[in-house]
Protein backbone atom coordinates (compact mmCIF):
# COMPACT_ATOMS: atom_id res chain seq x y z
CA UNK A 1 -22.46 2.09 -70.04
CA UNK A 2 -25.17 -0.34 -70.32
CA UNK A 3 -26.46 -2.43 -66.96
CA UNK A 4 -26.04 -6.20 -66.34
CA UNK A 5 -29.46 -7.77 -66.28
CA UNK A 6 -30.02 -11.37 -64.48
CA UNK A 7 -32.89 -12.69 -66.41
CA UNK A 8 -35.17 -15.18 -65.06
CA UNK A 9 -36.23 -18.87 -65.87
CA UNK A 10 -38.94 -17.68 -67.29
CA UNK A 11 -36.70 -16.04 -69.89
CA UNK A 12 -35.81 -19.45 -71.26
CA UNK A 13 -37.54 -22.05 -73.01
CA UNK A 14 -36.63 -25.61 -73.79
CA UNK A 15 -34.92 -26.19 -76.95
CA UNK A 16 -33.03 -28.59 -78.34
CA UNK A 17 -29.66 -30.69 -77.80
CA UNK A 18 -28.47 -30.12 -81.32
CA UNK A 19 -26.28 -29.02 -82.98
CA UNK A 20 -23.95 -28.15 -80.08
CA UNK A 21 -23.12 -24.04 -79.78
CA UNK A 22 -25.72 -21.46 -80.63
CA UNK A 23 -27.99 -21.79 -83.59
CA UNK A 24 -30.02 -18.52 -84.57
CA UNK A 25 -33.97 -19.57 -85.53
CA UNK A 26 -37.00 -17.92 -85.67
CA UNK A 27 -37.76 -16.02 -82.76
CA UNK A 28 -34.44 -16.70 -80.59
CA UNK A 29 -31.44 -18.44 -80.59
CA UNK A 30 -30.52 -22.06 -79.25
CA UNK A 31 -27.60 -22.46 -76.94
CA UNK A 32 -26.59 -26.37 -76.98
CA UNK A 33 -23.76 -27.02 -74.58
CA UNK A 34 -22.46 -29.96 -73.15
CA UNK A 35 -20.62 -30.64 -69.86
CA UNK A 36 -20.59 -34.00 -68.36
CA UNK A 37 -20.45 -33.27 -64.62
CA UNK A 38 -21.90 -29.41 -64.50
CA UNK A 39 -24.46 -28.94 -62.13
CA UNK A 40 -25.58 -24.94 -62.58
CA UNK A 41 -24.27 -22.78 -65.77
CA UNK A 42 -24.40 -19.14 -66.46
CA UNK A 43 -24.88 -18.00 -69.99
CA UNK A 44 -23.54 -14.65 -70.34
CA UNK A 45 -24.14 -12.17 -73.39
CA UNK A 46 -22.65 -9.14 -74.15
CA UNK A 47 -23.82 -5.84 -76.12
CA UNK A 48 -20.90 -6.25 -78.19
CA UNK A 49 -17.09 -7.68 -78.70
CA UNK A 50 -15.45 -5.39 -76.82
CA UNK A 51 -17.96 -4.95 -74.11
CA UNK A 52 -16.10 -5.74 -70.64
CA UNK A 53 -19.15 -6.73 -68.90
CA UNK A 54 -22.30 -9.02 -70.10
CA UNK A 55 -25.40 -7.37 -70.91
CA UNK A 56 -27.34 -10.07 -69.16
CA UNK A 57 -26.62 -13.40 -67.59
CA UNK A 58 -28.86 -16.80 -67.80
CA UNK A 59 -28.26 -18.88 -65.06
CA UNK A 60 -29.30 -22.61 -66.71
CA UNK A 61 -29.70 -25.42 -63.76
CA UNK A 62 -28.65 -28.88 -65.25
CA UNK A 63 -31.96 -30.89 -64.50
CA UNK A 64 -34.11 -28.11 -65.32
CA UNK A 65 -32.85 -27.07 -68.16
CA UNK A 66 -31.75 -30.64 -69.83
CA UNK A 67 -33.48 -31.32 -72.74
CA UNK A 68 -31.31 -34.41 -73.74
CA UNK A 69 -30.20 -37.40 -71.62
CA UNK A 70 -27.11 -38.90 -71.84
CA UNK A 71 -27.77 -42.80 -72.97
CA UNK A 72 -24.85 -43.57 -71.18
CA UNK A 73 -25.47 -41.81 -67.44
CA UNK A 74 -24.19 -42.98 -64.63
């Protein structure tokens, strides 16, 4: 049974707003996600398909981790 891990902020780095969903590169992956009124999100990754429980979860906090602004904000 593998162990949920919480990773930290300093886990993440900024990437880009595009393409939306995630977008293997060298050394990581990009997750792109959009959500017009979303103020905290969790990314959660599992070991494998059929895994019942994430392996670890990436809490993202929407100022911190915005790396696009929406030219339309209100």
């Amino acid at each position: 049974m593998s162990r949920m891990r919480t990773m930290s902020a300093g886990d993440v780095t900024s990437g880009t707003s595009a393409p939306l969903g995630a977008t293997v590169l060298p050394g990581g992956v990009n997750f792109s996600i959009f959500s017009k009124h979303a103020v905290m999100l969790e990314l959660l990754l599992f070991d494998s398909e059929n895994a019942a429980q994430p392996s670890r979860i990436i809490p993202l906090d929407a100022i911190k981790h915005r790396t696009h602004l929406a030219r339309f904000a209100r």
